[in-house]
C-alpha atoms as a PDB file:
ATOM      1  CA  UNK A   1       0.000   0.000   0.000  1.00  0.00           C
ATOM      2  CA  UNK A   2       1.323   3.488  -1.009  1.00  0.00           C
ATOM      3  CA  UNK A   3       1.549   5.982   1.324  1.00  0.00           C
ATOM      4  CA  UNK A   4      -0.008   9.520   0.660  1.00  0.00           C
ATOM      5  CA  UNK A   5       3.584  11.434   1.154  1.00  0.00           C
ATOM      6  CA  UNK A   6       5.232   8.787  -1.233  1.00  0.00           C
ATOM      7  CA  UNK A   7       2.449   9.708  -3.959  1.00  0.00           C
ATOM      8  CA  UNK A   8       3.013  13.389  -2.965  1.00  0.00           C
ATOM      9  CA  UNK A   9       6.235  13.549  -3.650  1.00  0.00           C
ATOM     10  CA  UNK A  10       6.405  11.482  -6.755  1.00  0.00           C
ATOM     11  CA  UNK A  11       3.939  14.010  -8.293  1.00  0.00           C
ATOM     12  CA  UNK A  12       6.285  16.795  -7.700  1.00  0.00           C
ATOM     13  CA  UNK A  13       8.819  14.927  -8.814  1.00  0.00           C
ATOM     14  CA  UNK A  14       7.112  14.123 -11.811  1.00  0.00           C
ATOM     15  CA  UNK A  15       5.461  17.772 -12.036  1.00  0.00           C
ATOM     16  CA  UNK A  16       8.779  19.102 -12.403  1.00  0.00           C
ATOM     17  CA  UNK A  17      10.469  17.184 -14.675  1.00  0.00           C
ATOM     18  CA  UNK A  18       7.461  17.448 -17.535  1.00  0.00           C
ATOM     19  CA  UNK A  19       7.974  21.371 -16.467  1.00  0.00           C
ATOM     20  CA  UNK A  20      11.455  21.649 -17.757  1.00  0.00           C
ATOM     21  CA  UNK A  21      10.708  19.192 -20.310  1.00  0.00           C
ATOM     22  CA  UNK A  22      12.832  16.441 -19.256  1.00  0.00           C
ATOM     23  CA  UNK A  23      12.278  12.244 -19.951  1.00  0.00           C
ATOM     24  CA  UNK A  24      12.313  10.043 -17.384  1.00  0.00           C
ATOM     25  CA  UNK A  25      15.337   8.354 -18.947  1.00  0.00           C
ATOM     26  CA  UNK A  26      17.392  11.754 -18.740  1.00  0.00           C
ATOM     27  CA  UNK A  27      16.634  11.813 -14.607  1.00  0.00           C
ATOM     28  CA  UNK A  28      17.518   8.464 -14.413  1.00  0.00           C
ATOM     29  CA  UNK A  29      20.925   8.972 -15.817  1.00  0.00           C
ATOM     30  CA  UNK A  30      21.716  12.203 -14.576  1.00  0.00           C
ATOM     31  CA  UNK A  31      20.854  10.590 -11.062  1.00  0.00           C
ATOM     32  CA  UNK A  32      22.534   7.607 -12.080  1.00  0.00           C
ATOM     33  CA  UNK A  33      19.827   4.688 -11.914  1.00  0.00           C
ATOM     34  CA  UNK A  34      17.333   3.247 -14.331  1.00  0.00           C
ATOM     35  CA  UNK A  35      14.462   5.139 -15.778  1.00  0.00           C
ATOM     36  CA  UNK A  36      12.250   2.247 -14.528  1.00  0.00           C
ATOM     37  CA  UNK A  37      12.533   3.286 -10.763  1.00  0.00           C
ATOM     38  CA  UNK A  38      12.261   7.233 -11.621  1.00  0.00           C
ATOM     39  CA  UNK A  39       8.543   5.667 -12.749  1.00  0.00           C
ATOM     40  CA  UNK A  40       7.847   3.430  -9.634  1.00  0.00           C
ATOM     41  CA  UNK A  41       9.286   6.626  -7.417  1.00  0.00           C
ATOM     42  CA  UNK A  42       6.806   9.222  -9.532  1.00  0.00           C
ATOM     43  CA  UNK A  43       3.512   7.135  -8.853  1.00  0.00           C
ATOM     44  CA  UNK A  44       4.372   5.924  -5.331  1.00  0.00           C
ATOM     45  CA  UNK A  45       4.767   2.988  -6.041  1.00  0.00           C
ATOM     46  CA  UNK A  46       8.832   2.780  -3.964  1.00  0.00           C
ATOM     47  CA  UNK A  47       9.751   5.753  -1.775  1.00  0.00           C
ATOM     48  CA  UNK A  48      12.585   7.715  -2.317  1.00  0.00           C
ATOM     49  CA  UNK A  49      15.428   8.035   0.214  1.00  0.00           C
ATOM     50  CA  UNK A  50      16.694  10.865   1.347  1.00  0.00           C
ATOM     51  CA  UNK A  51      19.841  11.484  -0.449  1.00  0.00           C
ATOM     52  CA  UNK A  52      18.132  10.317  -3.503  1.00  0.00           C
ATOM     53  CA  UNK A  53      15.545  13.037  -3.113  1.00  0.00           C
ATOM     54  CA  UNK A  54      18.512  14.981  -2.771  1.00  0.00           C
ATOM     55  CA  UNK A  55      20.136  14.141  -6.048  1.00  0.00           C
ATOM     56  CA  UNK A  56      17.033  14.373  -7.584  1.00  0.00           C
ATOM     57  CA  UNK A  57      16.634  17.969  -6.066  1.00  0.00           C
ATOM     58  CA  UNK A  58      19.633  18.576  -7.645  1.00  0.00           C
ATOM     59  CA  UNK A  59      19.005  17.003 -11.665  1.00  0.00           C
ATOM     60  CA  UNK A  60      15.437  19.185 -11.076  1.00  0.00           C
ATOM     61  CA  UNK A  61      17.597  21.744 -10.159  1.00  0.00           C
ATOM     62  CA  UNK A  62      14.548  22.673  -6.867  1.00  0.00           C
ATOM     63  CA  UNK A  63      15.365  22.736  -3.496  1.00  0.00           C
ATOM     64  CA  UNK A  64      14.077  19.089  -1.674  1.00  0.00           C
ATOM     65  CA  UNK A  65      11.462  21.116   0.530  1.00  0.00           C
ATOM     66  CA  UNK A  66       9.958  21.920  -3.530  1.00  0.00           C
ATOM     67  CA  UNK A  67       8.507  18.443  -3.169  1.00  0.00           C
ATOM     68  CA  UNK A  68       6.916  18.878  -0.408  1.00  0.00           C
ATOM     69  CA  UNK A  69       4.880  21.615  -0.956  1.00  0.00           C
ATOM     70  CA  UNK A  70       1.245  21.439  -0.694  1.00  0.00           C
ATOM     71  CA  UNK A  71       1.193  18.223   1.199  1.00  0.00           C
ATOM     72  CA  UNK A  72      -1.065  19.861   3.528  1.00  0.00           C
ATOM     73  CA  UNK A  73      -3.530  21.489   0.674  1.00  0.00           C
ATOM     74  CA  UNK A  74      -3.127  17.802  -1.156  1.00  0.00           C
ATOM     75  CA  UNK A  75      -4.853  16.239   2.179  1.00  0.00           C
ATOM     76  CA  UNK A  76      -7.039  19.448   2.750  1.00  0.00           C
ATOM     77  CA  UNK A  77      -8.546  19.134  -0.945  1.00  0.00           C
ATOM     78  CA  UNK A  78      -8.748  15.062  -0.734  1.00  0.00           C
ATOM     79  CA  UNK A  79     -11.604  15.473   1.928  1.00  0.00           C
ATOM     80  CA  UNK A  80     -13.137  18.105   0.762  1.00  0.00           C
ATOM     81  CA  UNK A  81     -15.858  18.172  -2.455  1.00  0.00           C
ATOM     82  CA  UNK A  82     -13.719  20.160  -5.221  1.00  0.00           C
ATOM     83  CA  UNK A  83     -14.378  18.702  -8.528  1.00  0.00           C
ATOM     84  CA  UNK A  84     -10.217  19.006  -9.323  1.00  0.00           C
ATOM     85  CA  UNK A  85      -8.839  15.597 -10.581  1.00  0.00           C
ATOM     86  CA  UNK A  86      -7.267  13.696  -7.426  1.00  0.00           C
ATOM     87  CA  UNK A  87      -3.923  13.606 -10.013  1.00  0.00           C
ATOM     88  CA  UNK A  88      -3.820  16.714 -11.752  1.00  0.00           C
ATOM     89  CA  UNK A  89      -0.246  16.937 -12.471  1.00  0.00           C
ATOM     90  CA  UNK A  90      -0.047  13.274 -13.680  1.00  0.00           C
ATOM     91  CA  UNK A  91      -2.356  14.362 -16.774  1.00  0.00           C
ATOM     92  CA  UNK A  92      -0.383  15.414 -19.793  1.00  0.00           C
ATOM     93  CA  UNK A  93      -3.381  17.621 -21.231  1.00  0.00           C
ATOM     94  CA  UNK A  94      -3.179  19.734 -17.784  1.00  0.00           C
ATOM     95  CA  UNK A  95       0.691  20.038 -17.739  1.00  0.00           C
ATOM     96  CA  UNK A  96       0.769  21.140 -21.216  1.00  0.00           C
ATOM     97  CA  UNK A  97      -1.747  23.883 -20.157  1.00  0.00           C
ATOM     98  CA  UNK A  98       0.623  24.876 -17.511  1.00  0.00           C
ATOM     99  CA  UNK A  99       3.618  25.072 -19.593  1.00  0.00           C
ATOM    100  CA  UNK A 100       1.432  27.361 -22.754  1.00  0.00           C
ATOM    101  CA  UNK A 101       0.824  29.280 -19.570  1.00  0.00           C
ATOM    102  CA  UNK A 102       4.239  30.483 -18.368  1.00  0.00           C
ATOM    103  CA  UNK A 103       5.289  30.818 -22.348  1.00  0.00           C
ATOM    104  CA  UNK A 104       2.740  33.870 -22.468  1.00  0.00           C
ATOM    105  CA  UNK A 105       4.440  36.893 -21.164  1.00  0.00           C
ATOM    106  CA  UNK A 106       3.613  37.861 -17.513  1.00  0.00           C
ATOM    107  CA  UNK A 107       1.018  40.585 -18.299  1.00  0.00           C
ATOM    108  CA  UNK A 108      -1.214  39.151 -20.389  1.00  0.00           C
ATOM    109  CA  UNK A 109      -0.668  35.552 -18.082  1.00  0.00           C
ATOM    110  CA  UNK A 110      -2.069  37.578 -15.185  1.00  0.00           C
ATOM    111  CA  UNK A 111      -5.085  38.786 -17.206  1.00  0.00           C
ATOM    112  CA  UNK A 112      -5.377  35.450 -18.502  1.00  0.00           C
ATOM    113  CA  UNK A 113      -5.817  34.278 -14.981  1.00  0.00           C
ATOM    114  CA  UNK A 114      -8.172  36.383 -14.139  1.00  0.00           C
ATOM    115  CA  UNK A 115     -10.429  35.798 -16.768  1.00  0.00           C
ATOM    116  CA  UNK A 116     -10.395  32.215 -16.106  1.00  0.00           C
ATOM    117  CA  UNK A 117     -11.073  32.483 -12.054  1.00  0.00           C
ATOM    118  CA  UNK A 118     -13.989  34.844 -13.101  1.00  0.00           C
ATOM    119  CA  UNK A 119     -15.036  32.068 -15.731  1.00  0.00           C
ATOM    120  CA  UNK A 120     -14.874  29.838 -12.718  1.00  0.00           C
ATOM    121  CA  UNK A 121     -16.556  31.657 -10.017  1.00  0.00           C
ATOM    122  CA  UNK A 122     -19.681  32.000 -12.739  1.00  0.00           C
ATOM    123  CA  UNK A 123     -19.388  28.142 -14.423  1.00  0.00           C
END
């Protein structure tokens, strides 16, 4: 059985490595394992030790407390009734979004944004 932290953190590991645009197989080798346990660490499925959340860190070029964040919101959000898909980050469509997003130049990105909360607040 996975443990919510171990699925956490494999998100954000994953979240950040579509981000920057990098494979699975490029972590692996700049972390120096096989690609195959960058995919069991990203869904959970083994947990990651602690200095190889640290090289990780490092080949994502984040801090390790970066894959922690929102733990607590992740748990929050999981018992409430928000209509957000539990795995967000793991869908390509979504992450794709997110990267258009931070192509468009900051001005317009922030009016973006809040045209699409106000198309929220209404939907």
């Amino acid at each position: 059985m996975t443990h919510h932290v171990d699925v956490h953190v494999g998100k954000r590991v994953r979240h950040r490595r579509w981000l920057i645009g990098m494979t699975q197989q490029q972590l692996a080798q700049q972390v120096g394992i096989k690609f195959q346990q960058i995919q069991k660490y990203e869904t959970g499925a083994n947990r990651i030790s602690a200095s190889r959340l640290w090289d990780i860190a490092e080949a994502l070029d984040v801090p390790v407390s970066f894959f922690f964040e929102g733990l607590e919101e992740a748990e929050k959000e999981t018992s409430s009734k928000k209509s957000v898909p539990a795995d967000l980050m793991g869908d390509k469509e979504a992450l794709d979004l997110v990267r258009s997003y931070y192509a468009i130049p900051e001005n317009q990105r922030r009016r973006l944004f809040e045209l699409a909360r106000v198309l929220s607040d209404v939907a």
